[in-house]
Each structure stands twice: as structure tokens, then as C-alpha cells.
PDBML (XML) file of the C-alpha atoms, coordinates in Angstrom:
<?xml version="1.0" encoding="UTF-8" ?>
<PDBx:datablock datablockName="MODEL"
   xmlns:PDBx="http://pdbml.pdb.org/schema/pdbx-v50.xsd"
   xmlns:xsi="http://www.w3.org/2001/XMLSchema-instance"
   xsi:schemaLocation="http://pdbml.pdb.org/schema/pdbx-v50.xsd pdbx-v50.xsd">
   <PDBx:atom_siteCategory>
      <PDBx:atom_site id="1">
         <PDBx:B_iso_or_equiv>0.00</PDBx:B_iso_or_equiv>
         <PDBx:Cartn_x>-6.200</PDBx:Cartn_x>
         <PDBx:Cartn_y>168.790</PDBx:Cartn_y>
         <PDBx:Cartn_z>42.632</PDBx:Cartn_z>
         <PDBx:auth_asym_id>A</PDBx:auth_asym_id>
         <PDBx:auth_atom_id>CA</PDBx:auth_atom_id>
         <PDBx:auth_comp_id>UNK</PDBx:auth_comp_id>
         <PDBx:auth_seq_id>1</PDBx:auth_seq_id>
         <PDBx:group_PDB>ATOM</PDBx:group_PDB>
         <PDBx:label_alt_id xsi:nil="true" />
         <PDBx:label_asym_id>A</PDBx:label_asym_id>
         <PDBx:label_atom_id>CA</PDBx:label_atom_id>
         <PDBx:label_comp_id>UNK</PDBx:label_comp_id>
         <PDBx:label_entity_id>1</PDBx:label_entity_id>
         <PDBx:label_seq_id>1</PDBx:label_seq_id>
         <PDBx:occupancy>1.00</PDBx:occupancy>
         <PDBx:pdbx_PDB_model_num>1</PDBx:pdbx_PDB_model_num>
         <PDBx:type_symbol>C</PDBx:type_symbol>
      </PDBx:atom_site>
      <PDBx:atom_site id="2">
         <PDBx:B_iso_or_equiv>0.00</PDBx:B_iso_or_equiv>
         <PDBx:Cartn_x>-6.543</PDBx:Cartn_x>
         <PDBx:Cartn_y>166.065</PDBx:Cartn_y>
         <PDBx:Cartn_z>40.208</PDBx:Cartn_z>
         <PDBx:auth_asym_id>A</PDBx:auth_asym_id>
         <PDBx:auth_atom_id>CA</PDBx:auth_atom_id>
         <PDBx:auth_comp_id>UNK</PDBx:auth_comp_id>
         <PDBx:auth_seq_id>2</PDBx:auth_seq_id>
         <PDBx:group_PDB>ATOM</PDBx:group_PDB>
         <PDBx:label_alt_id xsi:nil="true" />
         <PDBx:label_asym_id>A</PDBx:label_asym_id>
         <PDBx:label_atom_id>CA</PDBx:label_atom_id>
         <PDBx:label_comp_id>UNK</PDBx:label_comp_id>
         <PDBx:label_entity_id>1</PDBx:label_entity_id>
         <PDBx:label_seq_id>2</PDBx:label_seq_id>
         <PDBx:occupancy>1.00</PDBx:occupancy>
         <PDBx:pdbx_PDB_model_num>1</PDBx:pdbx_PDB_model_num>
         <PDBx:type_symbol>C</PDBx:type_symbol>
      </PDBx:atom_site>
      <PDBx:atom_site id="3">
         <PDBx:B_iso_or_equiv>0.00</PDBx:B_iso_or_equiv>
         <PDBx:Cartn_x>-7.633</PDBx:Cartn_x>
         <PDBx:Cartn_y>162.523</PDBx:Cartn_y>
         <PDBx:Cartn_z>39.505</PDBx:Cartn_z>
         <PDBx:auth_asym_id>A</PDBx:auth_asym_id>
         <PDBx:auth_atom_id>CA</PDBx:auth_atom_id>
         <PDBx:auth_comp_id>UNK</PDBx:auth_comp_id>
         <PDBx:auth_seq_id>3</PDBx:auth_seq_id>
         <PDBx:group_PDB>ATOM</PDBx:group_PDB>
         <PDBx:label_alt_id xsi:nil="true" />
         <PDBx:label_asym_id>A</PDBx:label_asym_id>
         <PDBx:label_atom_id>CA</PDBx:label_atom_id>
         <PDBx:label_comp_id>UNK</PDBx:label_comp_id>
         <PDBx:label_entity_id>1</PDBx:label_entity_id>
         <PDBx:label_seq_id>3</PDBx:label_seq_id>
         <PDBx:occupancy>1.00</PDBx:occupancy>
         <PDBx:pdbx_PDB_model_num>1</PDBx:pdbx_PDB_model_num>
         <PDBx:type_symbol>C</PDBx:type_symbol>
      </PDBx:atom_site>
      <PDBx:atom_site id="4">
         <PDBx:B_iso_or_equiv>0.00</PDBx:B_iso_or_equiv>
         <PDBx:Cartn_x>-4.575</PDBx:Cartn_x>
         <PDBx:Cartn_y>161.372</PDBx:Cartn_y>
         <PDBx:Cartn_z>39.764</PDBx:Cartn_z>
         <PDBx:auth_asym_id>A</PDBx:auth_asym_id>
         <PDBx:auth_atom_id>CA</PDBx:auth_atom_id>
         <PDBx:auth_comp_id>UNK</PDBx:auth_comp_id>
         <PDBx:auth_seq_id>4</PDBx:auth_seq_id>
         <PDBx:group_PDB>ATOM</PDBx:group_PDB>
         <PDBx:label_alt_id xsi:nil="true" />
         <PDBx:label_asym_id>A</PDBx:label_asym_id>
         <PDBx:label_atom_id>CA</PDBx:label_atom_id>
         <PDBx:label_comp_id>UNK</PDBx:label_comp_id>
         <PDBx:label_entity_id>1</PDBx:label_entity_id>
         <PDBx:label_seq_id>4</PDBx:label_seq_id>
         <PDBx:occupancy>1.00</PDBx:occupancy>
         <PDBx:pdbx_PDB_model_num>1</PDBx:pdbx_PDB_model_num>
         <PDBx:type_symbol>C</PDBx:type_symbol>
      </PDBx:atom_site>
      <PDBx:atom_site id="5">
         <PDBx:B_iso_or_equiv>0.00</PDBx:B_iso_or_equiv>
         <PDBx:Cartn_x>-4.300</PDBx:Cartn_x>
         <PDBx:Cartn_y>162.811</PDBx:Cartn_y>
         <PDBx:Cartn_z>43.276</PDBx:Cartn_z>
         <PDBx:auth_asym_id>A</PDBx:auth_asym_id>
         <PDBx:auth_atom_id>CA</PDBx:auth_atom_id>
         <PDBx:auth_comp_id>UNK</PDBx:auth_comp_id>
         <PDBx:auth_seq_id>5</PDBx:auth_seq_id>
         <PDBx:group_PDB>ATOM</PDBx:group_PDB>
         <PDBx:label_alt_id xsi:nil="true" />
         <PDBx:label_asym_id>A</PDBx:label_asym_id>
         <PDBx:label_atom_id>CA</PDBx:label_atom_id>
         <PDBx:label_comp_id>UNK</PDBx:label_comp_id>
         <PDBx:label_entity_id>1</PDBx:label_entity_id>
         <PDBx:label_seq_id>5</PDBx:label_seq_id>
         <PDBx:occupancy>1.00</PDBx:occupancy>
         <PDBx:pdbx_PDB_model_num>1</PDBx:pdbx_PDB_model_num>
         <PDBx:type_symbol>C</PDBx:type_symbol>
      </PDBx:atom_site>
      <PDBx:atom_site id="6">
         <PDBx:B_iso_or_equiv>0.00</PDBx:B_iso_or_equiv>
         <PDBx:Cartn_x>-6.927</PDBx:Cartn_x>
         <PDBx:Cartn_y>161.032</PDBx:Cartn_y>
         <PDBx:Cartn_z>43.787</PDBx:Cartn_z>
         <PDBx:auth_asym_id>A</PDBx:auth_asym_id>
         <PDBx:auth_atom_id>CA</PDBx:auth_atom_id>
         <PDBx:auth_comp_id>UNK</PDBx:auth_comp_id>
         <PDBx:auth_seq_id>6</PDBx:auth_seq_id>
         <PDBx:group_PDB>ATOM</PDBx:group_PDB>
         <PDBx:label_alt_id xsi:nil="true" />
         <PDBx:label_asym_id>A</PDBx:label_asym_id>
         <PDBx:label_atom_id>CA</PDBx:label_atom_id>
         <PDBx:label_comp_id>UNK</PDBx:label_comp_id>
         <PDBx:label_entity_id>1</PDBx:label_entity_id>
         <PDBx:label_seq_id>6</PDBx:label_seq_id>
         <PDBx:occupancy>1.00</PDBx:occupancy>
         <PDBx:pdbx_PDB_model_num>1</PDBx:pdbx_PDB_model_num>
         <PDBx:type_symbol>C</PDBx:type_symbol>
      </PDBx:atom_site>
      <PDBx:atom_site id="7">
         <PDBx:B_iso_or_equiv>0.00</PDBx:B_iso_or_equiv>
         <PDBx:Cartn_x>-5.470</PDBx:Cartn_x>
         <PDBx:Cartn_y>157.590</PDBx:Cartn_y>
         <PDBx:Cartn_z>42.596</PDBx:Cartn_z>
         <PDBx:auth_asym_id>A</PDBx:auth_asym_id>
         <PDBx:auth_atom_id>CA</PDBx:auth_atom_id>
         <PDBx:auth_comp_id>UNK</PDBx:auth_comp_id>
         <PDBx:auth_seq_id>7</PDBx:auth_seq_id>
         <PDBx:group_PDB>ATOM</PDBx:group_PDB>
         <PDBx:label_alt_id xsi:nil="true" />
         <PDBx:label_asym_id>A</PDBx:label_asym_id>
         <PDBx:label_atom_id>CA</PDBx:label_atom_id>
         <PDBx:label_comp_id>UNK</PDBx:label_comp_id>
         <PDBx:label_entity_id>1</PDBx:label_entity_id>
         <PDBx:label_seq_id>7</PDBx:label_seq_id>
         <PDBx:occupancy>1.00</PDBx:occupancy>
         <PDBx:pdbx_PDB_model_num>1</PDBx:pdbx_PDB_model_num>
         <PDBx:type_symbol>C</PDBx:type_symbol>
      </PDBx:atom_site>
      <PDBx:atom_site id="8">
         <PDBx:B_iso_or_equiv>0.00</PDBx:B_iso_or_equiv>
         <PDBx:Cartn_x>-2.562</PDBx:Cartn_x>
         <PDBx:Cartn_y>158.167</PDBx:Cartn_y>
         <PDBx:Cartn_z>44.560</PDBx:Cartn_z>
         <PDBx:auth_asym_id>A</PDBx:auth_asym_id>
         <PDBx:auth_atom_id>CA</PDBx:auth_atom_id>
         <PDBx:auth_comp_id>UNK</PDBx:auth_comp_id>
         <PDBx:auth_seq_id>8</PDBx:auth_seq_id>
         <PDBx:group_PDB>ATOM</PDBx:group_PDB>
         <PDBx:label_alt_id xsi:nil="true" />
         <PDBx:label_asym_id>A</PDBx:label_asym_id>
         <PDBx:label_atom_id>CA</PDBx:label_atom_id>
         <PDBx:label_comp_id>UNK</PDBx:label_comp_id>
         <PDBx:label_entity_id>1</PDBx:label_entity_id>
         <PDBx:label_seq_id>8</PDBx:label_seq_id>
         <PDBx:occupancy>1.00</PDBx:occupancy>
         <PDBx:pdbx_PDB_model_num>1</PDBx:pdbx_PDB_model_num>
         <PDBx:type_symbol>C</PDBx:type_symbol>
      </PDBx:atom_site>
      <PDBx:atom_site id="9">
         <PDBx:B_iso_or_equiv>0.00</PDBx:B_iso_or_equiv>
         <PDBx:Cartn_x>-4.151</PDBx:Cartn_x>
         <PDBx:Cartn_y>158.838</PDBx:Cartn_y>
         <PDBx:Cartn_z>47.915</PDBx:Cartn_z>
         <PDBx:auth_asym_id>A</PDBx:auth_asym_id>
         <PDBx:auth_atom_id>CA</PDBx:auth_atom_id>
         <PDBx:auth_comp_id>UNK</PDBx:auth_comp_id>
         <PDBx:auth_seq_id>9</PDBx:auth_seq_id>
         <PDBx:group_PDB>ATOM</PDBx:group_PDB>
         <PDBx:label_alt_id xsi:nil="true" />
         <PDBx:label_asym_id>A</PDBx:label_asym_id>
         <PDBx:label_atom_id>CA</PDBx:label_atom_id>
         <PDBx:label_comp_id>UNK</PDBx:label_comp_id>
         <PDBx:label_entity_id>1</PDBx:label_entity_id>
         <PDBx:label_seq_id>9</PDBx:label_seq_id>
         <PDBx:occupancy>1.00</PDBx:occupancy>
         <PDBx:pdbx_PDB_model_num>1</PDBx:pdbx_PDB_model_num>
         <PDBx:type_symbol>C</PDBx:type_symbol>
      </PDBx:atom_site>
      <PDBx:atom_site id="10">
         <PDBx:B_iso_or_equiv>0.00</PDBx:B_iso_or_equiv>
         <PDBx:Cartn_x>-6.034</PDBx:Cartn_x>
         <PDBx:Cartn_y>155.582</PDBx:Cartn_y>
         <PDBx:Cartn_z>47.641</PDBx:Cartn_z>
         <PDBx:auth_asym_id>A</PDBx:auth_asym_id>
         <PDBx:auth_atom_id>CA</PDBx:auth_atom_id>
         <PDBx:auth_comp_id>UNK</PDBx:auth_comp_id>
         <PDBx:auth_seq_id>10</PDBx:auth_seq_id>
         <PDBx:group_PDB>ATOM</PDBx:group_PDB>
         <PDBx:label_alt_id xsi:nil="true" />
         <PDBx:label_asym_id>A</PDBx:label_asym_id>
         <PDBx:label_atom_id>CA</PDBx:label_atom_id>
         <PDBx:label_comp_id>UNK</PDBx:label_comp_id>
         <PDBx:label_entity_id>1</PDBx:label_entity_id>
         <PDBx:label_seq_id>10</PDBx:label_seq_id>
         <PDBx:occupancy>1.00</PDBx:occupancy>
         <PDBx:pdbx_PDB_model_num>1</PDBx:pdbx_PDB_model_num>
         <PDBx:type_symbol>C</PDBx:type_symbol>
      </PDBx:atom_site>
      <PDBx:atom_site id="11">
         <PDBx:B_iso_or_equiv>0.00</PDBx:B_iso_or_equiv>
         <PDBx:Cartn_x>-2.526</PDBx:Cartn_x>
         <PDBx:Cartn_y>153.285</PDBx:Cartn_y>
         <PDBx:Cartn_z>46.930</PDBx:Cartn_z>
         <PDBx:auth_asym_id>A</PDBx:auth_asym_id>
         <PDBx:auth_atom_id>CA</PDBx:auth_atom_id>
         <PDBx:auth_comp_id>UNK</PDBx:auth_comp_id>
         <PDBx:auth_seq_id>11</PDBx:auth_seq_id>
         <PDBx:group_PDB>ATOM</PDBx:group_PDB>
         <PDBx:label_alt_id xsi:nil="true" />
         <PDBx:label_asym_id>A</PDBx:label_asym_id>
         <PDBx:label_atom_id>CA</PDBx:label_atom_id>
         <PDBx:label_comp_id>UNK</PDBx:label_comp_id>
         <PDBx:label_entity_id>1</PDBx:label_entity_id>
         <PDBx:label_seq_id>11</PDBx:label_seq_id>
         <PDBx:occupancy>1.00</PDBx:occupancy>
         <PDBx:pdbx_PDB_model_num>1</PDBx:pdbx_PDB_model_num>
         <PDBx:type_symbol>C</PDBx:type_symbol>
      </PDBx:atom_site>
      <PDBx:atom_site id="12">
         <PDBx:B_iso_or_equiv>0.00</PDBx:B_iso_or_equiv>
         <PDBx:Cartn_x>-1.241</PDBx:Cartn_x>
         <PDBx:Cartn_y>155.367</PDBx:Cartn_y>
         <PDBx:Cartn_z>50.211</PDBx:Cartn_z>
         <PDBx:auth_asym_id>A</PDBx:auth_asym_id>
         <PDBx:auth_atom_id>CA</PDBx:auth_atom_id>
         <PDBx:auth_comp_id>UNK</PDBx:auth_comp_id>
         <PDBx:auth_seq_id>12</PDBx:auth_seq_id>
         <PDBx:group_PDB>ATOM</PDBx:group_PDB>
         <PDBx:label_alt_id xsi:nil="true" />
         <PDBx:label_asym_id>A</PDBx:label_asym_id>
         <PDBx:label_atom_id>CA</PDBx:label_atom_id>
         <PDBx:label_comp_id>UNK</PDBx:label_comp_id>
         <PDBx:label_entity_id>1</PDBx:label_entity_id>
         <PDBx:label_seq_id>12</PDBx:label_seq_id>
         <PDBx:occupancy>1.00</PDBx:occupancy>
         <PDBx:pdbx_PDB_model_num>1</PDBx:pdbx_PDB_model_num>
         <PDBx:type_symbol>C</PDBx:type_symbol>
      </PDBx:atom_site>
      <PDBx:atom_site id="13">
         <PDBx:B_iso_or_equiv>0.00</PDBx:B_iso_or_equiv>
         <PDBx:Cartn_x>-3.836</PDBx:Cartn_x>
         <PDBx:Cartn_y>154.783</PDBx:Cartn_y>
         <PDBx:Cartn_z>52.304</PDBx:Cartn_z>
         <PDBx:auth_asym_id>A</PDBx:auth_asym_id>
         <PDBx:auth_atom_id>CA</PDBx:auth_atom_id>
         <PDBx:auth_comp_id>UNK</PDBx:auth_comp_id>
         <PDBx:auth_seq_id>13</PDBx:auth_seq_id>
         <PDBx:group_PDB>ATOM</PDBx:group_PDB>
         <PDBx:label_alt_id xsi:nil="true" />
         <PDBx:label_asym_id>A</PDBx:label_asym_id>
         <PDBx:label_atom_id>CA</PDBx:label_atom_id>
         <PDBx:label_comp_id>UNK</PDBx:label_comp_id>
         <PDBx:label_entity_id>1</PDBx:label_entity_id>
         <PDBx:label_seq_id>13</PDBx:label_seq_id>
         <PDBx:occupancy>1.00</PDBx:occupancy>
         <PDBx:pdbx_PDB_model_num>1</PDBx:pdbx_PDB_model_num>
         <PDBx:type_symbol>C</PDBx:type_symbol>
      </PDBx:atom_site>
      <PDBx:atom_site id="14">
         <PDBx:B_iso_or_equiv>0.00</PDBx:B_iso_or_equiv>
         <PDBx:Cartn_x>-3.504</PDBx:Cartn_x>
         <PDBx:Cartn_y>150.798</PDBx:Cartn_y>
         <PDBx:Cartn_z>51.448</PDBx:Cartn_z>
         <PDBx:auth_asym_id>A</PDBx:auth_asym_id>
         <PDBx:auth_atom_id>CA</PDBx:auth_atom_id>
         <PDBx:auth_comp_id>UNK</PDBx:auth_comp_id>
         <PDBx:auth_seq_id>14</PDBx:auth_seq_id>
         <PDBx:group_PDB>ATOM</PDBx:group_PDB>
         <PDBx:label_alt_id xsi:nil="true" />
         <PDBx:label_asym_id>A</PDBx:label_asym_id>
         <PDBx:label_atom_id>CA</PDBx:label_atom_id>
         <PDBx:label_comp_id>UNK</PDBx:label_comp_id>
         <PDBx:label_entity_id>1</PDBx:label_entity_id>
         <PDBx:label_seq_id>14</PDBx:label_seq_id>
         <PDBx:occupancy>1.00</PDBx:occupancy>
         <PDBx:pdbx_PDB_model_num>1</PDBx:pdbx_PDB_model_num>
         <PDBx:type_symbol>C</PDBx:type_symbol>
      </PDBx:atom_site>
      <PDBx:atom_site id="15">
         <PDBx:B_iso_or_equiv>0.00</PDBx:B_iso_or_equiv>
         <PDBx:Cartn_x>0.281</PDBx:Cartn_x>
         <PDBx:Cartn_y>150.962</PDBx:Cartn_y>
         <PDBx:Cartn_z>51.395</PDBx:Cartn_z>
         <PDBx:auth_asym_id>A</PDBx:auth_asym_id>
         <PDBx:auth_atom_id>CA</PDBx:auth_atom_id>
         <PDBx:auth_comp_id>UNK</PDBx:auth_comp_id>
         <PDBx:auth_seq_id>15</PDBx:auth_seq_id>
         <PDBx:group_PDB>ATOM</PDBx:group_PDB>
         <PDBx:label_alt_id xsi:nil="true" />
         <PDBx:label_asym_id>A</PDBx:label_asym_id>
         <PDBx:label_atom_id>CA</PDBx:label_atom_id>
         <PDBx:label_comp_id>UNK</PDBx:label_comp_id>
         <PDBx:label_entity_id>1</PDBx:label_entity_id>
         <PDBx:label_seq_id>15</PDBx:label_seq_id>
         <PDBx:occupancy>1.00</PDBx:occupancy>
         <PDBx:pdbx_PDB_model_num>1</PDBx:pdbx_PDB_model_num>
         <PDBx:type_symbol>C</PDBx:type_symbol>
      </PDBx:atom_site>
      <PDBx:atom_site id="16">
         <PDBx:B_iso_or_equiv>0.00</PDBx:B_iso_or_equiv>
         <PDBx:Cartn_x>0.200</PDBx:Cartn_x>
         <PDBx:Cartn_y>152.910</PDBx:Cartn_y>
         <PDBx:Cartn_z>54.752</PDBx:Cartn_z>
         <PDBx:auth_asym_id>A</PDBx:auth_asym_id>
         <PDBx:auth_atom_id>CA</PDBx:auth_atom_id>
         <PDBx:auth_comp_id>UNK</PDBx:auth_comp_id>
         <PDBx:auth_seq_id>16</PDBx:auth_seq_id>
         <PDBx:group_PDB>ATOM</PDBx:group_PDB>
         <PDBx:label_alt_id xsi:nil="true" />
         <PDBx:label_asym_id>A</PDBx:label_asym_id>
         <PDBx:label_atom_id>CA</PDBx:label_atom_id>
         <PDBx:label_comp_id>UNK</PDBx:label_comp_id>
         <PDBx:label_entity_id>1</PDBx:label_entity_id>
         <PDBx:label_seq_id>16</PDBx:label_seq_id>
         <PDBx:occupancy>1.00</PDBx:occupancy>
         <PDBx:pdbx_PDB_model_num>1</PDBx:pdbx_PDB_model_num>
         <PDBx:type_symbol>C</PDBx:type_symbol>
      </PDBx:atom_site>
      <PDBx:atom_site id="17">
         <PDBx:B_iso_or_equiv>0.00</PDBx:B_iso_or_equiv>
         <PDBx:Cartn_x>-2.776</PDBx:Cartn_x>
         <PDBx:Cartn_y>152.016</PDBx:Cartn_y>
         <PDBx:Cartn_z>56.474</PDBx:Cartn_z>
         <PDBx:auth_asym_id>A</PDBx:auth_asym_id>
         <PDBx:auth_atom_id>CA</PDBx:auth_atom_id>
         <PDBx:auth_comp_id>UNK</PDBx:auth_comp_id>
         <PDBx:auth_seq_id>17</PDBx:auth_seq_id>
         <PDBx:group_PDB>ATOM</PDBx:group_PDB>
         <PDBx:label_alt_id xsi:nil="true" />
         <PDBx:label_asym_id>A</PDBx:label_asym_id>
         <PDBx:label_atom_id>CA</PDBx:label_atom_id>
         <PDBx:label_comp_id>UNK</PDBx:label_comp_id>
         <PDBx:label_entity_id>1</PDBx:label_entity_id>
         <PDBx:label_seq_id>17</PDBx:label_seq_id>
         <PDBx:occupancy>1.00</PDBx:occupancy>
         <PDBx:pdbx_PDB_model_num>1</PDBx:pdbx_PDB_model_num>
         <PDBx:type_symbol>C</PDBx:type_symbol>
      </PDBx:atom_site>
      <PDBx:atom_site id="18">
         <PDBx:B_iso_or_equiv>0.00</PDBx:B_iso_or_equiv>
         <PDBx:Cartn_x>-3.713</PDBx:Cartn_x>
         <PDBx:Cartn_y>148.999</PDBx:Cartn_y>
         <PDBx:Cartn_z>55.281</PDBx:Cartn_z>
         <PDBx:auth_asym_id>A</PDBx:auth_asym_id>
         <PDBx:auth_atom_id>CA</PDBx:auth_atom_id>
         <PDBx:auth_comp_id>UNK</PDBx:auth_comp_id>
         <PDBx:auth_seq_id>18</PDBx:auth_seq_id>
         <PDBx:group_PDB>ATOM</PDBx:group_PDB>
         <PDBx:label_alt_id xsi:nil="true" />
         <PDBx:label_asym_id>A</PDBx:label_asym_id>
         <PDBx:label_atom_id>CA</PDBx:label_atom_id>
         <PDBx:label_comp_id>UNK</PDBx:label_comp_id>
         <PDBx:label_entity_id>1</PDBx:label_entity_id>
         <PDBx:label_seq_id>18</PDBx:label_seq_id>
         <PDBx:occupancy>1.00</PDBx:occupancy>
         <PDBx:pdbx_PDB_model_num>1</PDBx:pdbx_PDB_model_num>
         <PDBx:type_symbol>C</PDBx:type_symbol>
      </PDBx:atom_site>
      <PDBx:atom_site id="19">
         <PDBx:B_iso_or_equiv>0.00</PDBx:B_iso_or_equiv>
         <PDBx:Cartn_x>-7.519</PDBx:Cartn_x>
         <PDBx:Cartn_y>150.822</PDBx:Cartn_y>
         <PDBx:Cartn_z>54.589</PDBx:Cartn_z>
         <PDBx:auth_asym_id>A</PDBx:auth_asym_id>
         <PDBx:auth_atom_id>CA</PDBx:auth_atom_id>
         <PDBx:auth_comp_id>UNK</PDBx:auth_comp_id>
         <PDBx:auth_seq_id>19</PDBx:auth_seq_id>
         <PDBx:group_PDB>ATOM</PDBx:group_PDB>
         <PDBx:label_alt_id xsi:nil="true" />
         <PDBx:label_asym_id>A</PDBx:label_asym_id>
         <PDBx:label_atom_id>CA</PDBx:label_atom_id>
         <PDBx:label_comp_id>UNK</PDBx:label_comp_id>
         <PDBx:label_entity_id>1</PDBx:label_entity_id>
         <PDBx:label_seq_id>19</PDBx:label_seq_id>
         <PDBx:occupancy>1.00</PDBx:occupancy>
         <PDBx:pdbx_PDB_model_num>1</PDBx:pdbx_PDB_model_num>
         <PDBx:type_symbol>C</PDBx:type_symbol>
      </PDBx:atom_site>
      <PDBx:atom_site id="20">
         <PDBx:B_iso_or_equiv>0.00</PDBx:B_iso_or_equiv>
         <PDBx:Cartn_x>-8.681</PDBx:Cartn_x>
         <PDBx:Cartn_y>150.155</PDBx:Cartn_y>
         <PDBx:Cartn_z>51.166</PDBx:Cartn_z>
         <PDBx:auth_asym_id>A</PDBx:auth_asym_id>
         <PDBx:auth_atom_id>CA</PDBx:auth_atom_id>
         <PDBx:auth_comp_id>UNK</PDBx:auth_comp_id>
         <PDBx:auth_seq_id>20</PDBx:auth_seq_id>
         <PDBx:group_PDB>ATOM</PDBx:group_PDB>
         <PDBx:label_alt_id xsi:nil="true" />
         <PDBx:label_asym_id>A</PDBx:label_asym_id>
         <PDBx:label_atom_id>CA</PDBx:label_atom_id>
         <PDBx:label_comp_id>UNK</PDBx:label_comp_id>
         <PDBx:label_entity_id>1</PDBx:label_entity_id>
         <PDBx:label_seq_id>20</PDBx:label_seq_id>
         <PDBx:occupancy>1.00</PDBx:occupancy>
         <PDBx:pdbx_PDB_model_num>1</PDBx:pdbx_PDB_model_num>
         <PDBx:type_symbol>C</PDBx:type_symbol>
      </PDBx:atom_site>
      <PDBx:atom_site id="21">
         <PDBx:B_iso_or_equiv>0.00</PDBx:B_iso_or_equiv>
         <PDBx:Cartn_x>-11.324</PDBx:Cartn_x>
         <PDBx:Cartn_y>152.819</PDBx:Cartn_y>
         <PDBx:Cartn_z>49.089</PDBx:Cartn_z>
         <PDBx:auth_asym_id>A</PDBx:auth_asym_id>
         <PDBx:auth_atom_id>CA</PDBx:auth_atom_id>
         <PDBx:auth_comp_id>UNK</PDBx:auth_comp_id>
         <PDBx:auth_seq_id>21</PDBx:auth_seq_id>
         <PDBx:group_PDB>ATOM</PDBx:group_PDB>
         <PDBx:label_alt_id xsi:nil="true" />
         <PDBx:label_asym_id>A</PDBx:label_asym_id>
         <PDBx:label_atom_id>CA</PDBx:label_atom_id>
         <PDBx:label_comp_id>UNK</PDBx:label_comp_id>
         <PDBx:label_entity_id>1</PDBx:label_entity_id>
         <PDBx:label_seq_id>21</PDBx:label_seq_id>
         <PDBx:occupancy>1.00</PDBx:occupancy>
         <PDBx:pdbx_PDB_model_num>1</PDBx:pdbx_PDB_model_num>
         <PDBx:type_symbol>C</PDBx:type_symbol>
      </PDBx:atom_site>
      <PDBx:atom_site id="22">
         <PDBx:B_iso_or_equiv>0.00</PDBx:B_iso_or_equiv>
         <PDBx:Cartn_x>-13.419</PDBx:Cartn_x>
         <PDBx:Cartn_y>152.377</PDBx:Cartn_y>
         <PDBx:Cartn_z>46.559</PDBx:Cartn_z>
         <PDBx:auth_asym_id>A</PDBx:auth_asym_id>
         <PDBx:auth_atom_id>CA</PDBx:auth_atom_id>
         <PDBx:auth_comp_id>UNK</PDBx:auth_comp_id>
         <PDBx:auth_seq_id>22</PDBx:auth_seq_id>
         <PDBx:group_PDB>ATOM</PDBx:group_PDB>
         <PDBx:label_alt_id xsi:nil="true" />
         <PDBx:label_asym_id>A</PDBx:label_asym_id>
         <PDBx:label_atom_id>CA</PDBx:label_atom_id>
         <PDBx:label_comp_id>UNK</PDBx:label_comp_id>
         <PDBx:label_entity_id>1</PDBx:label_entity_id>
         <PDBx:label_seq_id>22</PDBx:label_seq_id>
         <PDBx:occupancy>1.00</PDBx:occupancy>
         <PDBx:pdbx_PDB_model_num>1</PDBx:pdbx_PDB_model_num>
         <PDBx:type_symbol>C</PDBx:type_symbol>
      </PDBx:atom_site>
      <PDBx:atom_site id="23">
         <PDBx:B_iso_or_equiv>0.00</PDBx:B_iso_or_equiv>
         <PDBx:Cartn_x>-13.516</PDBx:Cartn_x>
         <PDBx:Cartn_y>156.203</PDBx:Cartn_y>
         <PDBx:Cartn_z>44.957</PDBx:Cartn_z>
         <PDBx:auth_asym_id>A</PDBx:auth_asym_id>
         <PDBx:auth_atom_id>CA</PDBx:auth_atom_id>
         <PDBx:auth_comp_id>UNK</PDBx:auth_comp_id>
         <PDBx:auth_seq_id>23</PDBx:auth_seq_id>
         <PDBx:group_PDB>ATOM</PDBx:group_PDB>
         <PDBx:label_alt_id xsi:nil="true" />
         <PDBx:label_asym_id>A</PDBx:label_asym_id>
         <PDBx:label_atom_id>CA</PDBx:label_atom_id>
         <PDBx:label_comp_id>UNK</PDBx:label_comp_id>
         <PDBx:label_entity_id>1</PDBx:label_entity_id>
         <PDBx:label_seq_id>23</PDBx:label_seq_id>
         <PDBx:occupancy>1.00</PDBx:occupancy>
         <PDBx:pdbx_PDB_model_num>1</PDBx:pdbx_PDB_model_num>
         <PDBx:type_symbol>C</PDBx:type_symbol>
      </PDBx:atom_site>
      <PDBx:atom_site id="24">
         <PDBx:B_iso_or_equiv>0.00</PDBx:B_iso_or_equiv>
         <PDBx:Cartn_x>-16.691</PDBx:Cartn_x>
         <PDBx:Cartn_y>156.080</PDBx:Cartn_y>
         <PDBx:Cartn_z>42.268</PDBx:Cartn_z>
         <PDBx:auth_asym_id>A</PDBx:auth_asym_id>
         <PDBx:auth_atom_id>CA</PDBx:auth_atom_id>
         <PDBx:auth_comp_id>UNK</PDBx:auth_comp_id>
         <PDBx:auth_seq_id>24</PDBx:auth_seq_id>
         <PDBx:group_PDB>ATOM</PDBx:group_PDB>
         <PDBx:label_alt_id xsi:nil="true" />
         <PDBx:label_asym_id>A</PDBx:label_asym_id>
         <PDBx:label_atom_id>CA</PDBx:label_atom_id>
         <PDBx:label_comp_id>UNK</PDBx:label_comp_id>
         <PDBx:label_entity_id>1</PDBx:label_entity_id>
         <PDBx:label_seq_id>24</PDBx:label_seq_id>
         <PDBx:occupancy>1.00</PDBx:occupancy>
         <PDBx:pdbx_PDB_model_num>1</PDBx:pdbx_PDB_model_num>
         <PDBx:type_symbol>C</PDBx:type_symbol>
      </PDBx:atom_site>
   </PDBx:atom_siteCategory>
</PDBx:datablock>
């Protein structure tokens, strides 16, 4: 929805999954 969405999803998917994304 937005880019802070976006921002979010990326700390989760760290915090969860221990995955990090670079979003460019």
C-alpha cells in the first residue's frame, strides 16, 4: 500500500526469518 509497508515488511522478514532484502 505504501512505502512504509514496504519498510516494515523488510524489518519482519529479518526479525522473523532471519532473511535480509535490499528493496531499491
Amino acid at each position: 500500500i505504501g512505502e512504509q509497508q514496504l519498510e516494515v515488511t523488510a524489518s519482519m522478514l529479518k526479525e522473523r526469518y532471519n532473511v535480509s532484502i535490499v528493496l531499491s
